[in-house]
N, C-alpha and C. Protein backbone atom coordinates (compact mmCIF):
# COMPACT_ATOMS: atom_id res chain seq x y z
N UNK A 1 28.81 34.40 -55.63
CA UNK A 1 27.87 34.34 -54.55
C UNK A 1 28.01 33.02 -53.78
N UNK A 2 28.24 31.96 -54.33
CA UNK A 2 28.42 31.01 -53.79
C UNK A 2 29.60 30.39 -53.60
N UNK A 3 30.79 31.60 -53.97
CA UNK A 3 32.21 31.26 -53.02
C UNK A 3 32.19 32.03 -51.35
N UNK A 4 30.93 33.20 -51.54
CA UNK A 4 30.89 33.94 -49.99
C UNK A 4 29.98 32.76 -48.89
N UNK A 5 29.19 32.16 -49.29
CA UNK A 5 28.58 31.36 -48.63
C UNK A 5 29.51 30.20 -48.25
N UNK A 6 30.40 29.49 -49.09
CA UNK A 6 31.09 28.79 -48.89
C UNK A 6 31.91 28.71 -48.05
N UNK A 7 32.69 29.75 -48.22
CA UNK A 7 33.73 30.63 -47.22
C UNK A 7 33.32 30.70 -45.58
N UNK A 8 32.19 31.18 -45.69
CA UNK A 8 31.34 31.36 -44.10
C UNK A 8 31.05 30.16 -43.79
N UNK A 9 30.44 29.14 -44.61
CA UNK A 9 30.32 28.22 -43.87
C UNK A 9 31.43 27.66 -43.21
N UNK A 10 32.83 27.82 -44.01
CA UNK A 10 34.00 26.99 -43.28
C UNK A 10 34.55 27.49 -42.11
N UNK A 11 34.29 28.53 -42.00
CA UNK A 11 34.92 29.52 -41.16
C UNK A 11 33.87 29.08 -39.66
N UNK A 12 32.87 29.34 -39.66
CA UNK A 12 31.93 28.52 -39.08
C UNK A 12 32.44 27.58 -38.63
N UNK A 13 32.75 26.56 -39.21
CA UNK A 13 32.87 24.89 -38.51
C UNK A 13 34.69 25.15 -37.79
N UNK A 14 35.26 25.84 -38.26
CA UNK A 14 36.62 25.97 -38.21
C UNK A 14 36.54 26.40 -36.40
N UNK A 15 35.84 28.05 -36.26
CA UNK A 15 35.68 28.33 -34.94
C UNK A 15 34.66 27.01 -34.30
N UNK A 16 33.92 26.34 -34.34
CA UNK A 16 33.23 26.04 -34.03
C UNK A 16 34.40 24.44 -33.25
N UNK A 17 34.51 23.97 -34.24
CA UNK A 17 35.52 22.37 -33.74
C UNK A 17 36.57 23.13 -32.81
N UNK A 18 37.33 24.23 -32.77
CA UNK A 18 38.54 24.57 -31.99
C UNK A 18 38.07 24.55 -30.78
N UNK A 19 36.81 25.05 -30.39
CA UNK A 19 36.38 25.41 -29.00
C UNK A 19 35.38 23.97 -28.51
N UNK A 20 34.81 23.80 -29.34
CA UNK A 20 33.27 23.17 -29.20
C UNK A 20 33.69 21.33 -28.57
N UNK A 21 34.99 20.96 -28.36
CA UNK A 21 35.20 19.58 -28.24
C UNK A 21 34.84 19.35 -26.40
N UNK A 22 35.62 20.18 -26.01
CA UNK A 22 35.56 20.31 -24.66
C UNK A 22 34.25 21.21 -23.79
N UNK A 23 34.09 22.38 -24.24
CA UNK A 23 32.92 22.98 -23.71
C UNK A 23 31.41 22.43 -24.15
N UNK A 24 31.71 21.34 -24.98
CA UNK A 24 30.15 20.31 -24.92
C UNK A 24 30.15 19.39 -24.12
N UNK A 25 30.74 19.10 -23.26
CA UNK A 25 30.84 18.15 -22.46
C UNK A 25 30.63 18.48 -20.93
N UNK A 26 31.01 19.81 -20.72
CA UNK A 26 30.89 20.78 -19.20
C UNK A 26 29.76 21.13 -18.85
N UNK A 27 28.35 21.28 -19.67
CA UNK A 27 27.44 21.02 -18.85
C UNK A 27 26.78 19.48 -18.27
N UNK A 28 27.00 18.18 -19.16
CA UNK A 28 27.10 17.03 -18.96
C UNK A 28 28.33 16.65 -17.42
N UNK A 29 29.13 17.50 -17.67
CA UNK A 29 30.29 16.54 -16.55
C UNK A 29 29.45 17.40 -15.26
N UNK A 30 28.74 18.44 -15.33
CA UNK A 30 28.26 19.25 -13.99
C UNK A 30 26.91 18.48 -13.81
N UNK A 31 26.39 18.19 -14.34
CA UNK A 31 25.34 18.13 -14.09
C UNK A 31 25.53 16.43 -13.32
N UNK A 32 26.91 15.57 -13.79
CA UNK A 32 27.21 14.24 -13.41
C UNK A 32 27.55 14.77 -11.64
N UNK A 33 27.99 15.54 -11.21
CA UNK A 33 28.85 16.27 -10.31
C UNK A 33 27.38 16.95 -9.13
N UNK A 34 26.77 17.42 -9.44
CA UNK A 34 25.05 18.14 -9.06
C UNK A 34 25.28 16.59 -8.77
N UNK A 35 24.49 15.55 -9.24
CA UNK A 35 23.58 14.56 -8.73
C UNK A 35 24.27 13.34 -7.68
N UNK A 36 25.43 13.35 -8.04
CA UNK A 36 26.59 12.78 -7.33
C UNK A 36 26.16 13.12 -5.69
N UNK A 37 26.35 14.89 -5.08
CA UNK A 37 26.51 15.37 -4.45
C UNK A 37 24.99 15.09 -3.41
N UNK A 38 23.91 15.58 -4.81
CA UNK A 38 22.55 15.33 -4.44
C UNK A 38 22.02 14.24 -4.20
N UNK A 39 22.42 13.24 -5.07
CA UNK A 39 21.13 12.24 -4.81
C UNK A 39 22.50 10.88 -4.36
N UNK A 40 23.25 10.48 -5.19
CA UNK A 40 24.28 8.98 -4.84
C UNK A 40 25.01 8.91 -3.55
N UNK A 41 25.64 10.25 -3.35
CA UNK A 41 26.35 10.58 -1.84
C UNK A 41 25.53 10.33 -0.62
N UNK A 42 24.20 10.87 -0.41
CA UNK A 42 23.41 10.56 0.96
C UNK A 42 22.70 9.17 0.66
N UNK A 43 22.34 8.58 -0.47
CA UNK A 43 21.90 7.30 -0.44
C UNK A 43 22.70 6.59 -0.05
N UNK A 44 24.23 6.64 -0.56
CA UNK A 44 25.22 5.49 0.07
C UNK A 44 25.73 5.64 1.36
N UNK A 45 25.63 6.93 1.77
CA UNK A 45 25.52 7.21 3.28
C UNK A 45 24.51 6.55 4.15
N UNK A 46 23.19 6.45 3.53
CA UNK A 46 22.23 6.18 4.50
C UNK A 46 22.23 4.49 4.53
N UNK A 47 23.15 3.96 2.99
CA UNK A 47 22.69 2.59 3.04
C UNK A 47 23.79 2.18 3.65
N UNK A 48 25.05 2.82 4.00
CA UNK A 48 25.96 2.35 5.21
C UNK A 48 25.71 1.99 6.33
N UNK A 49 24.86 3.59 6.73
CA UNK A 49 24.36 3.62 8.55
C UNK A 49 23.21 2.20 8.64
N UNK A 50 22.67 1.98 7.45
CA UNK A 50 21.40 0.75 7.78
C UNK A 50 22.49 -0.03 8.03
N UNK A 51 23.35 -0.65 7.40
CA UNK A 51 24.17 -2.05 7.30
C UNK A 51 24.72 -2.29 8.34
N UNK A 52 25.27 -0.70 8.84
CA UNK A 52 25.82 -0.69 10.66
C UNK A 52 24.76 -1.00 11.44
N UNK A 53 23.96 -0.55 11.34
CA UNK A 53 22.29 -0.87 12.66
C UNK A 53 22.14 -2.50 12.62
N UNK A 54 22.08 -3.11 11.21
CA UNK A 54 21.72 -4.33 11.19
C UNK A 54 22.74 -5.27 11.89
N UNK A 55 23.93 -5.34 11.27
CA UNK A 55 25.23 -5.54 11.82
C UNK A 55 25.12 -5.90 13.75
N UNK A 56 25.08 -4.44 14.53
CA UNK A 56 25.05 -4.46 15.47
C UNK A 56 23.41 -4.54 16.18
N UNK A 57 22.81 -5.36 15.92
CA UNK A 57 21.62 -5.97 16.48
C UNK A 57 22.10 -6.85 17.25
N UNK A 58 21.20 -7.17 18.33
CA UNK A 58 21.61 -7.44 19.78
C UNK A 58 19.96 -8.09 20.64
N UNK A 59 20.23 -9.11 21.11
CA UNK A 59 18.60 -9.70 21.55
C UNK A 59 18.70 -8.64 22.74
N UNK A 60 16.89 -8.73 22.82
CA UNK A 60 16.48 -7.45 23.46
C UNK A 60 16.15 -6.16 22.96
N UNK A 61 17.26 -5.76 21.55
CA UNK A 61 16.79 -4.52 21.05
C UNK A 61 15.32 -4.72 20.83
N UNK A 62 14.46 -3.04 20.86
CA UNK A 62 13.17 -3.47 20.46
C UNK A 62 13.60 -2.80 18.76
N UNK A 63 12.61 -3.43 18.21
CA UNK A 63 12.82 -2.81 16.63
C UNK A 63 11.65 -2.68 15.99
N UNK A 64 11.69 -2.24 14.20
CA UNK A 64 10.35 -2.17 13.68
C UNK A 64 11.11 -2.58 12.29
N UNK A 65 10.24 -3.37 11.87
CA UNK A 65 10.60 -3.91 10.36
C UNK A 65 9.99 -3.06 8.98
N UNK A 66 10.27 -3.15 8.10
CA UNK A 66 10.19 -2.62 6.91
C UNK A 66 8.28 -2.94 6.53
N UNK A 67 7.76 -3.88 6.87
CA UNK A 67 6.29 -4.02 7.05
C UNK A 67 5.56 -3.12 8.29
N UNK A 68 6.48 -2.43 9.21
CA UNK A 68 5.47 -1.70 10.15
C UNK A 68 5.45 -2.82 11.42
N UNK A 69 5.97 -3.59 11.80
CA UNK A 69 5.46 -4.69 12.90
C UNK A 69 6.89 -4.00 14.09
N UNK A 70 6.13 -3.58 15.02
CA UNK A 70 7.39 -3.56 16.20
C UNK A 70 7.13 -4.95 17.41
N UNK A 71 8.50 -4.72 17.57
CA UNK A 71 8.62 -6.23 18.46
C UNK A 71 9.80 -5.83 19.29
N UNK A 72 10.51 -6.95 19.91
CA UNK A 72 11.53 -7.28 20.67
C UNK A 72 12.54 -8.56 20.11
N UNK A 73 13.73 -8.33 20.08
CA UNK A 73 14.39 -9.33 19.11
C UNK A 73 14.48 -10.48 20.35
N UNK A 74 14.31 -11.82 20.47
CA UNK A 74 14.86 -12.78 20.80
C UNK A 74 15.64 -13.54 20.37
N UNK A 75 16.26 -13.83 19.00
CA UNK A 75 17.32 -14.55 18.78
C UNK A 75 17.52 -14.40 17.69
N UNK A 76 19.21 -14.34 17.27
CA UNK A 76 19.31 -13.59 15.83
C UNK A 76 20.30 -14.91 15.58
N UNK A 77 20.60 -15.11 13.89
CA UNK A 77 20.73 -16.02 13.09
C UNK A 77 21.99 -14.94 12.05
N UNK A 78 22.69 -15.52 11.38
CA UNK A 78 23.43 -14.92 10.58
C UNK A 78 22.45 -14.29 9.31
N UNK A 79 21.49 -14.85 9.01
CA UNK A 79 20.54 -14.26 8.18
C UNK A 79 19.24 -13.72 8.71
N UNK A 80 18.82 -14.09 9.91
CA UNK A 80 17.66 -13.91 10.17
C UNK A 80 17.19 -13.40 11.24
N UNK A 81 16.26 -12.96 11.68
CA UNK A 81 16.15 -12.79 13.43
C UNK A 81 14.85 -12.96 13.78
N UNK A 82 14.66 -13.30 15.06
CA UNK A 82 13.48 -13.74 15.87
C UNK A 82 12.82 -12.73 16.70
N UNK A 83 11.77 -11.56 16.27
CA UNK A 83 10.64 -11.18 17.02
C UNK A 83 9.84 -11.28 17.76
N UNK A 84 9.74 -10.84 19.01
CA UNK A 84 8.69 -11.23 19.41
C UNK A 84 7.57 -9.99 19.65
N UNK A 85 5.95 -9.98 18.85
CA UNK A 85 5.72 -8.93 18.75
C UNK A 85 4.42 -8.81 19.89
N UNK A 86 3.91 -10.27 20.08
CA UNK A 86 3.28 -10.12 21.35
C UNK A 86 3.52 -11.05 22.56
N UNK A 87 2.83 -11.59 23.25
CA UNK A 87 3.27 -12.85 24.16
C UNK A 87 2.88 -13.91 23.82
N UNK A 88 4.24 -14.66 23.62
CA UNK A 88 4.34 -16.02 23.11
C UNK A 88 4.25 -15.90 21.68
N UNK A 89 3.91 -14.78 21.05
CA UNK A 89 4.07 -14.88 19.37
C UNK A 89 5.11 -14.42 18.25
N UNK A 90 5.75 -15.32 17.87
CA UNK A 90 7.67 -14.59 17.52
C UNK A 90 7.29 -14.72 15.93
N UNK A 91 8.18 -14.16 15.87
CA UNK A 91 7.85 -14.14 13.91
C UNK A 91 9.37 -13.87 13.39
N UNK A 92 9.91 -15.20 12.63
CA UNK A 92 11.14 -14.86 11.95
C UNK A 92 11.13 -13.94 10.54
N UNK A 93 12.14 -13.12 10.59
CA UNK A 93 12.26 -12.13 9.36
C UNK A 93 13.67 -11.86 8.92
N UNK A 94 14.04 -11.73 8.59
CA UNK A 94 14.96 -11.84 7.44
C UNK A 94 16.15 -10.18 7.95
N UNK A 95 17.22 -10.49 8.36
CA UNK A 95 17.84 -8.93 8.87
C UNK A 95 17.83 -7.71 8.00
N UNK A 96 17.87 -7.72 6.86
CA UNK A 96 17.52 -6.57 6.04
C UNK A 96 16.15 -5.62 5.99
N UNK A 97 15.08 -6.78 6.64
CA UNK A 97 14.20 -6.04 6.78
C UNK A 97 13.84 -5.03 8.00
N UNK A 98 14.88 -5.27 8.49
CA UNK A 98 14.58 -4.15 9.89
C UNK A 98 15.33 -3.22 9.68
N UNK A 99 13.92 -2.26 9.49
CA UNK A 99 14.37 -0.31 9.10
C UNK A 99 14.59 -0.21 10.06
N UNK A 100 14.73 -0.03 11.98
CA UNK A 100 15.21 0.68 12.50
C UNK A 100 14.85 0.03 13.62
N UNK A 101 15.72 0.84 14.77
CA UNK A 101 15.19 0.62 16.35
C UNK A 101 14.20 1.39 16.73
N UNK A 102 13.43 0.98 17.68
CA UNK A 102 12.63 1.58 18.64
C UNK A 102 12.66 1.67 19.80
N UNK A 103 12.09 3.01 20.90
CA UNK A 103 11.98 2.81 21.80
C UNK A 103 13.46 3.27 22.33
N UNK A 104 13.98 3.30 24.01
CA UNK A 104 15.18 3.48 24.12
C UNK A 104 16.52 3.55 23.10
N UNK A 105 16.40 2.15 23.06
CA UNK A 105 17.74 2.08 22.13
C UNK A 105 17.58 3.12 20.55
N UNK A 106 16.46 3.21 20.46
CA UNK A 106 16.98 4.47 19.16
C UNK A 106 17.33 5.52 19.70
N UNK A 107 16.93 6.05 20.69
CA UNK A 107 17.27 7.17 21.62
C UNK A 107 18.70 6.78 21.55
N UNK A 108 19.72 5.86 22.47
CA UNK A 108 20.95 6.04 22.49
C UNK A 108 21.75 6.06 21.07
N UNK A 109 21.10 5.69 20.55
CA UNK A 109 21.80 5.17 19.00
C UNK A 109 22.36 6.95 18.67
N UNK A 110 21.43 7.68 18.80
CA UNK A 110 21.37 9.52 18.08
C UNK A 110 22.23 10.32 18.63
């Protein structure tokens, strides 16, 4: 009785290791492949197009910063740029923080 149990069990692990090395890994490599497509591909897309917008900033664009403040750029810095969001009141911020254009120039940008 306990050479039939024995037997099955080996037979068991025998089919089991021939197939089982590679097809445990194919729902792991798809599911790497799904999120790639889904979620890493349009983030590094979108964090390109920001780096291009920032890049090509230009005094005069009007813009809006990552806090919500829209303004008009007056003078940009290799790190930084100069707002102006009402009259006579400029506020330096930092170029990363400007999510986007406003106004005309986002219009041509599209």
């Amino acid at each position: 009785m306990v050479d039939i149990a024995y037997a099955l069990g080996q037979s068991g692990q025998a089919a089991e290791g021939a197939g089982g090395g590679l097809t445990a890994f194919i729902p792991i490599i798809l599911m790497f492949v799904i999120f790639y497509f889904l979620l890493i591909r349009p983030q590094q897309k979108k964090a390109k197009e920001h780096q291009n917008m920032v890049n090509n900033l230009k005094k005069g664009d009007r813009v809006i910063t990552s806090g919500g403040i829209y303004g008009e750029i007056t003078s940009l810095d290799e790190n930084t740029v100069t707002v102006e969001i009402a009259d006579k009141v400029r506020i330096k911020v930092s170029r990363p923080s400007i999510s986007g254009l406003s106004g005309p120039a986002a219009e041509k940008s599209k």
